[in-house]
N, C-alpha and C. Protein backbone atom coordinates (compact mmCIF):
# COMPACT_ATOMS: atom_id res chain seq x y z
N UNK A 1 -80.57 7.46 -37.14
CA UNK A 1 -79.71 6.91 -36.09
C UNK A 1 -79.04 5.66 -36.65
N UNK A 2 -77.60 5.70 -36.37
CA UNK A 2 -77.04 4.61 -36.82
C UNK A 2 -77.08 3.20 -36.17
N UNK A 3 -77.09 1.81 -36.37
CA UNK A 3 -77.47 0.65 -35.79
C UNK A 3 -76.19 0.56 -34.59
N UNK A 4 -74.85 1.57 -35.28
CA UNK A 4 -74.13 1.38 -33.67
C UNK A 4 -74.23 2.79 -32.92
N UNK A 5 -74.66 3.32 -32.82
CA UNK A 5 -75.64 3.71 -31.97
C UNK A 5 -76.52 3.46 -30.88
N UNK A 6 -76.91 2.73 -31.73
CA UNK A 6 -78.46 2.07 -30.81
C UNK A 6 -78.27 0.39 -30.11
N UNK A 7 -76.89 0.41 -30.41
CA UNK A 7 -76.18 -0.93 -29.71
C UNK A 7 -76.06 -0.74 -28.23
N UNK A 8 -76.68 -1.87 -27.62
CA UNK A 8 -77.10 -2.10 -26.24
C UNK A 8 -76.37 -3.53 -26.54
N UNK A 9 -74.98 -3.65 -25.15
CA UNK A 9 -74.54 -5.03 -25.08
C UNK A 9 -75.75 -5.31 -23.67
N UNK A 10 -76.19 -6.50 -24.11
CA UNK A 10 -77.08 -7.40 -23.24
C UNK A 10 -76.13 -8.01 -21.90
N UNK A 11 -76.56 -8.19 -20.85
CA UNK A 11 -75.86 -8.89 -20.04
C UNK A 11 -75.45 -10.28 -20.39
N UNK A 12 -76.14 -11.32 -21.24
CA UNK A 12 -75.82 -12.69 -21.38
C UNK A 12 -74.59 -11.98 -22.47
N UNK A 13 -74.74 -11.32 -23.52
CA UNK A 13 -73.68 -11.27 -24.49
C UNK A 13 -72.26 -10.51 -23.46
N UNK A 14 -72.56 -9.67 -22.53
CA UNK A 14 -71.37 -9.12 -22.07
C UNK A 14 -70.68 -10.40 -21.05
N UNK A 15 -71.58 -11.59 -20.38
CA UNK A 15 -71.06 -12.34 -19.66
C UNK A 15 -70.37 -13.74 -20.70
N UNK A 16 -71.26 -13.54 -22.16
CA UNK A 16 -70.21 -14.69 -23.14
C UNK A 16 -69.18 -14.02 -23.36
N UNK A 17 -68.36 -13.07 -23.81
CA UNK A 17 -67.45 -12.30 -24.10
C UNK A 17 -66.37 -12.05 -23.04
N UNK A 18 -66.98 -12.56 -21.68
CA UNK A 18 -65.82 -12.60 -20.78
C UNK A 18 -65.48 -13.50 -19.98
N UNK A 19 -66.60 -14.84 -20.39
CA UNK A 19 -65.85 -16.12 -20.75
C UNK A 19 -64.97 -16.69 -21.66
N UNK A 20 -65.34 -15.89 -22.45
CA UNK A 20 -64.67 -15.96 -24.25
C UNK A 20 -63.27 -15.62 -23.36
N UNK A 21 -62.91 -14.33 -22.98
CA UNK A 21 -61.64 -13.89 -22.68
C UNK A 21 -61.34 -14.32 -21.52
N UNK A 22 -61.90 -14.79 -20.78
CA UNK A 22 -61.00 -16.15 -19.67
C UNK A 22 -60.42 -17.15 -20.19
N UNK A 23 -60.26 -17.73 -21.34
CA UNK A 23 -59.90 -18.47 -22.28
C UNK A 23 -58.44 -18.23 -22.84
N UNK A 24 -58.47 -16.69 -23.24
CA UNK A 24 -57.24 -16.35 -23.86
C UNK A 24 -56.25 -15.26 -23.03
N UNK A 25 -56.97 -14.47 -21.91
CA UNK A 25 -56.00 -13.76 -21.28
C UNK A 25 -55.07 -14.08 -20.22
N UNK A 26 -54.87 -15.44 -20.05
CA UNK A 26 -53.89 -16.34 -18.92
C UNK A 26 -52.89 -15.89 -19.21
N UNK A 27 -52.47 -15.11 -20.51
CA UNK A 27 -50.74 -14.73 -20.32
C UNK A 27 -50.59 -13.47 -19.79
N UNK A 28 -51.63 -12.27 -19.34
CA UNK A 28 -51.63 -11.32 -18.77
C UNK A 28 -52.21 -10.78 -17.42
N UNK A 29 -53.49 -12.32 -17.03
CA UNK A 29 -54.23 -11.51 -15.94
C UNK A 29 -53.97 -13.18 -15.39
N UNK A 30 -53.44 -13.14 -13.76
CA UNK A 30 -53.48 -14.15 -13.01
C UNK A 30 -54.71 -14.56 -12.46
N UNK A 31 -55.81 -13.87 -12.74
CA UNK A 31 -57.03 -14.03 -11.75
C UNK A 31 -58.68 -13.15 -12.86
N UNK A 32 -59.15 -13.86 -13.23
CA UNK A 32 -60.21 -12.92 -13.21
C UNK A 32 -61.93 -13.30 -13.17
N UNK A 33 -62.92 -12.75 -12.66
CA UNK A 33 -64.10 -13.24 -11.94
C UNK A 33 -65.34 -12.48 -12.74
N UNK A 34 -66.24 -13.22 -13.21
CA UNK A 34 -67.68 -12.51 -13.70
C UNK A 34 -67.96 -12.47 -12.88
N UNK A 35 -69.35 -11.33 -12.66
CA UNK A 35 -69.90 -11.40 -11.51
C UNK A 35 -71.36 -10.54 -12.71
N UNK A 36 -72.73 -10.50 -12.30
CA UNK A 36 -73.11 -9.65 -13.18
C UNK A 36 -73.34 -8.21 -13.12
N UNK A 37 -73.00 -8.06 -14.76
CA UNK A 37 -72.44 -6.25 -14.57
C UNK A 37 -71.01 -5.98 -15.01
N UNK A 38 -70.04 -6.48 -14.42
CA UNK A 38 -68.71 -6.51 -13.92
C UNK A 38 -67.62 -7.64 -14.08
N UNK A 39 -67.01 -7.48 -14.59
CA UNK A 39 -65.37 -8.28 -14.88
C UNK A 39 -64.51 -7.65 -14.01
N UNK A 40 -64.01 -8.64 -13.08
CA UNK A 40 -62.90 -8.35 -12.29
C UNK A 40 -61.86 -9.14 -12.10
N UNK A 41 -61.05 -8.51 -12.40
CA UNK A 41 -59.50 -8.97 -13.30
C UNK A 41 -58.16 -9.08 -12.51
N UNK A 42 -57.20 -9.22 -12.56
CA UNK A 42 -55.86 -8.98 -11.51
C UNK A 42 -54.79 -9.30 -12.56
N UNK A 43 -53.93 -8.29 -13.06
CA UNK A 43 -52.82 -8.17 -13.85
C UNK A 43 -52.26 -8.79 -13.90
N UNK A 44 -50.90 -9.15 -14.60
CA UNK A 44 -49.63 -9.49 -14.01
C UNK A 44 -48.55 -8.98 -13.18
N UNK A 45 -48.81 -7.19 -13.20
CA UNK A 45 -48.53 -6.74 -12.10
C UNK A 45 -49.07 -6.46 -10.70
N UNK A 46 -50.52 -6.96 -11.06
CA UNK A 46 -51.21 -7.06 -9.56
C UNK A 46 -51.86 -6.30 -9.51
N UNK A 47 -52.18 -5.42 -10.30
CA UNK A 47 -53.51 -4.39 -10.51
C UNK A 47 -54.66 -4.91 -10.53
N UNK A 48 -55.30 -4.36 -9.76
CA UNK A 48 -56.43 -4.92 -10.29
C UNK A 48 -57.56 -4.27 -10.67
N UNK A 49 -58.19 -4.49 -11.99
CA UNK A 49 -59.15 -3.90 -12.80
C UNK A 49 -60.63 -4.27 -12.45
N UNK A 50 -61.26 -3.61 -13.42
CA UNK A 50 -62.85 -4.25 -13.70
C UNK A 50 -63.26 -3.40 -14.62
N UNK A 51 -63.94 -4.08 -15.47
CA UNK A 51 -64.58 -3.66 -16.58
C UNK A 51 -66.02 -3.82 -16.51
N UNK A 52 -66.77 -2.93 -17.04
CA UNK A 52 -68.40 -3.14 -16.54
C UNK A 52 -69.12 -3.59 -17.78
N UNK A 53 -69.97 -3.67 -17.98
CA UNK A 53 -70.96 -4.00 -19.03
C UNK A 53 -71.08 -2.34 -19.91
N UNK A 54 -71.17 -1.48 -19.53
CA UNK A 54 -71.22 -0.11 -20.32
C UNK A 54 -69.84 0.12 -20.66
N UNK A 55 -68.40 -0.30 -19.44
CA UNK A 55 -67.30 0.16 -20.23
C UNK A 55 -67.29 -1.04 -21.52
N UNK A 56 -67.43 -2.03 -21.41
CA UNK A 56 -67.21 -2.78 -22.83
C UNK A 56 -68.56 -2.61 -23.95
N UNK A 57 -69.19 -2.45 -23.68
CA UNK A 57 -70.40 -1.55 -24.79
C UNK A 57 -69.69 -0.25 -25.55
N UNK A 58 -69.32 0.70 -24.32
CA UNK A 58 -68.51 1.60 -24.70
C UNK A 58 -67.21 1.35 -26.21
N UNK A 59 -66.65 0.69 -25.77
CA UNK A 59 -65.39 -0.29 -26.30
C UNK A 59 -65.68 -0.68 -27.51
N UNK A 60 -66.80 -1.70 -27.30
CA UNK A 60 -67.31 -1.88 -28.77
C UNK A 60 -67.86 -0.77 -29.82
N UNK A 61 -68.55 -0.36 -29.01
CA UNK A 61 -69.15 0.85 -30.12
C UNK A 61 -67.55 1.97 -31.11
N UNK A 62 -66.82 1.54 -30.17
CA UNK A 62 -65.56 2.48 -30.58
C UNK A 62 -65.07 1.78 -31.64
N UNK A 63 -64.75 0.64 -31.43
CA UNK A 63 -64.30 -0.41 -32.31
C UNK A 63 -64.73 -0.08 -33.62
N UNK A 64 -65.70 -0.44 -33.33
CA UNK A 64 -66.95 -1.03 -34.44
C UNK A 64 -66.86 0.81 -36.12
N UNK A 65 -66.54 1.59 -34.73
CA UNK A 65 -66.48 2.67 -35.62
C UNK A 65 -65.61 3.39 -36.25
N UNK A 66 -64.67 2.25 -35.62
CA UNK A 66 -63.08 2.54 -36.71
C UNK A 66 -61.91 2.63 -35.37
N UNK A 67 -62.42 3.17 -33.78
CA UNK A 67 -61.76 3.78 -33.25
C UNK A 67 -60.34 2.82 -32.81
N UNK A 68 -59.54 3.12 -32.22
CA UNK A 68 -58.31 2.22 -31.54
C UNK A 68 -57.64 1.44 -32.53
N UNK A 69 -56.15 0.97 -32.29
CA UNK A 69 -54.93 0.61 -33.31
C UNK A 69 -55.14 -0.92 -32.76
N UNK A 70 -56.23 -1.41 -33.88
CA UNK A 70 -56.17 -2.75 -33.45
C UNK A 70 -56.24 -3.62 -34.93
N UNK A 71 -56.57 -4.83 -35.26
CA UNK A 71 -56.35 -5.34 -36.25
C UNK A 71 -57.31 -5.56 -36.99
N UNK A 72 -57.35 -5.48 -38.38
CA UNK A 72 -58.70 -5.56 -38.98
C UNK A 72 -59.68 -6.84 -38.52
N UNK A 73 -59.06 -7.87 -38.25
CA UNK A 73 -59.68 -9.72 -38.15
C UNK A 73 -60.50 -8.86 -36.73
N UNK A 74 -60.07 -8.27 -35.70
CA UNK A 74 -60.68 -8.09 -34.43
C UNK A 74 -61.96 -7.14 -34.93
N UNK A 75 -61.17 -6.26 -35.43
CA UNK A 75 -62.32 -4.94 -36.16
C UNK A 75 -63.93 -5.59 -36.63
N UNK A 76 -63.53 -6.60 -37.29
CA UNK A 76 -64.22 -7.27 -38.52
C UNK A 76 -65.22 -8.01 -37.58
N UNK A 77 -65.02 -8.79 -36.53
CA UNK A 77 -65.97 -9.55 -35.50
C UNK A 77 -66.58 -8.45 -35.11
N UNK A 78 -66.30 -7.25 -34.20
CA UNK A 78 -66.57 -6.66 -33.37
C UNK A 78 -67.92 -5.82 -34.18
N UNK A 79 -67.72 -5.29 -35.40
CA UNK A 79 -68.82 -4.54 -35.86
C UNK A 79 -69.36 -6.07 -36.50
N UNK A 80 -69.36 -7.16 -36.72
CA UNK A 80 -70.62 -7.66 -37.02
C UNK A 80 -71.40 -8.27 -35.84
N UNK A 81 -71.05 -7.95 -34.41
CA UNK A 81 -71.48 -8.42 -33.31
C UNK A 81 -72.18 -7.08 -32.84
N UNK A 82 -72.14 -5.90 -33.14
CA UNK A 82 -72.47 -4.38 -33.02
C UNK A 82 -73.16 -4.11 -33.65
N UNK A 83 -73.43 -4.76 -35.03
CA UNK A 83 -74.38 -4.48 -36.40
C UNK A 83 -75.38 -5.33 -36.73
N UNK A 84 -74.62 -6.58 -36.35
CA UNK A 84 -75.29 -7.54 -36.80
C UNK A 84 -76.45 -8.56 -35.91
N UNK A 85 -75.47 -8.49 -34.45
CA UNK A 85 -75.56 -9.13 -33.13
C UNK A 85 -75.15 -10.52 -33.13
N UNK A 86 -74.41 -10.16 -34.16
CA UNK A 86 -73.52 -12.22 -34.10
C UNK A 86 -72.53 -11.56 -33.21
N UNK A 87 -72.50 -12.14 -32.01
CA UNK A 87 -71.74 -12.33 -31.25
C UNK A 87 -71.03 -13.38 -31.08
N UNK A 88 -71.32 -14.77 -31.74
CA UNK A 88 -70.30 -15.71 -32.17
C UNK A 88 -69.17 -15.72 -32.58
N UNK A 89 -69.04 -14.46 -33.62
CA UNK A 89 -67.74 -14.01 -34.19
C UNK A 89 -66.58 -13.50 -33.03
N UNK A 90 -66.75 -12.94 -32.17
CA UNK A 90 -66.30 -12.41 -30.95
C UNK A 90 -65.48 -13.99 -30.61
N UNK A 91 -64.18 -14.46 -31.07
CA UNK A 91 -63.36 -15.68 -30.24
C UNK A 91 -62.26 -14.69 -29.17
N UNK A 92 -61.56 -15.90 -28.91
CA UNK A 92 -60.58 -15.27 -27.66
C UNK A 92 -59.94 -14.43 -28.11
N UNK A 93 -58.78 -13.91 -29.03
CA UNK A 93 -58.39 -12.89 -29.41
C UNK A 93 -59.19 -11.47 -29.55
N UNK A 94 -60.47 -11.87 -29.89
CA UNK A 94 -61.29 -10.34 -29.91
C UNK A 94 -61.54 -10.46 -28.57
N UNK A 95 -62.23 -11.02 -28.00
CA UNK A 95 -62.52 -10.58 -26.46
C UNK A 95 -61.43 -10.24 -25.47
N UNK A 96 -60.19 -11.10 -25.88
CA UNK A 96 -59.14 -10.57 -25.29
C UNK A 96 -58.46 -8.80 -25.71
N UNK A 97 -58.57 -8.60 -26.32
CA UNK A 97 -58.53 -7.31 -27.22
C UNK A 97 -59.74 -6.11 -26.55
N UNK A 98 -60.64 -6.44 -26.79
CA UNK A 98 -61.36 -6.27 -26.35
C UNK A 98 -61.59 -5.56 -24.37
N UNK A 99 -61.40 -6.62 -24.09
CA UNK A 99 -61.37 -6.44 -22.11
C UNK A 99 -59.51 -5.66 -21.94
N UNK A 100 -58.86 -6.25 -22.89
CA UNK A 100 -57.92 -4.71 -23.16
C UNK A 100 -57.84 -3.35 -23.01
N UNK A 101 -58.82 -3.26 -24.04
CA UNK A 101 -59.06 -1.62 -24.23
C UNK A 101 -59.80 -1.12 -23.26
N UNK A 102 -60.74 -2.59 -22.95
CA UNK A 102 -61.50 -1.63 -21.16
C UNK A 102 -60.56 -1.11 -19.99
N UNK A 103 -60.00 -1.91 -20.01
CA UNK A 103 -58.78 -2.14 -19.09
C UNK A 103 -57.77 -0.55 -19.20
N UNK A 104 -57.23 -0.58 -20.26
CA UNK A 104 -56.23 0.19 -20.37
C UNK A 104 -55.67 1.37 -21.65
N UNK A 105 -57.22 1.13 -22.34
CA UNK A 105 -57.26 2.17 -22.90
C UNK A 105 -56.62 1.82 -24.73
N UNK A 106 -56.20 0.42 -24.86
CA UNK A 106 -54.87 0.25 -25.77
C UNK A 106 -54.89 -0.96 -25.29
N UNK A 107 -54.21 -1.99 -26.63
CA UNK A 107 -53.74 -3.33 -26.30
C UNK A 107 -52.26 -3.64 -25.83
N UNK A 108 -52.46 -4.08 -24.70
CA UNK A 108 -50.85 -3.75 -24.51
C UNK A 108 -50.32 -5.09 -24.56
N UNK A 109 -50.73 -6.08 -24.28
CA UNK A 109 -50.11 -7.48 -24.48
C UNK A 109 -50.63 -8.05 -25.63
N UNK A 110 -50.21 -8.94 -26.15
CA UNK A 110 -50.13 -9.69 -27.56
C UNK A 110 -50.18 -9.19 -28.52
């Protein structure tokens, strides 16, 4: 079994990661709220999302394994936070990237 595989995001690491991205997603989401479990978000068009602790586990594990058109620097945090469990590496651009792909499948802003 591979180590991403057997990757379990923890609730404290899924609630740093979306503090991390309250930080950097002010140019796309007017509003967004931890709660535990759950990220709940409000677009710039007024949608409003939520991302759970399994959809961004999900996310990562994808990442981490090559999946989605994203940038190597994001790539590069994400599997040593999946492999490694440095989740430090994870700054606002990856988490923003990140609550992205929960979101919408694809990075669509920045």
């Amino acid at each position: 079994m591979s180590t991403t595989t057997a990757f379990v995001l923890e609730e404290e690491d899924f609630e740093d990661i979306c503090d991390t991205a309250g930080y950097a997603i002010g140019y796309w989401s007017c509003a967004a709220k931890y709660k535990p479990g759950s990220y709940c978000l409000l677009d710039e068009d007024l949608q409003r999302l939520e991302v759970t602790r399994d959809d961004l586990q999900e996310v990562m594990i994808e990442v981490s394994a090559g999946g989605y058109c994203i940038n190597n620097g994001i790539r590069k945090s994400v599997r040593l936070a999946v492999e490694q469990g440095l989740f430090e590496e994870i700054d606002g651009p990856s988490a923003d990237a990140l609550i992205q792909l929960a979101c919408y499948q694809e990075v669509i802003y920045g």
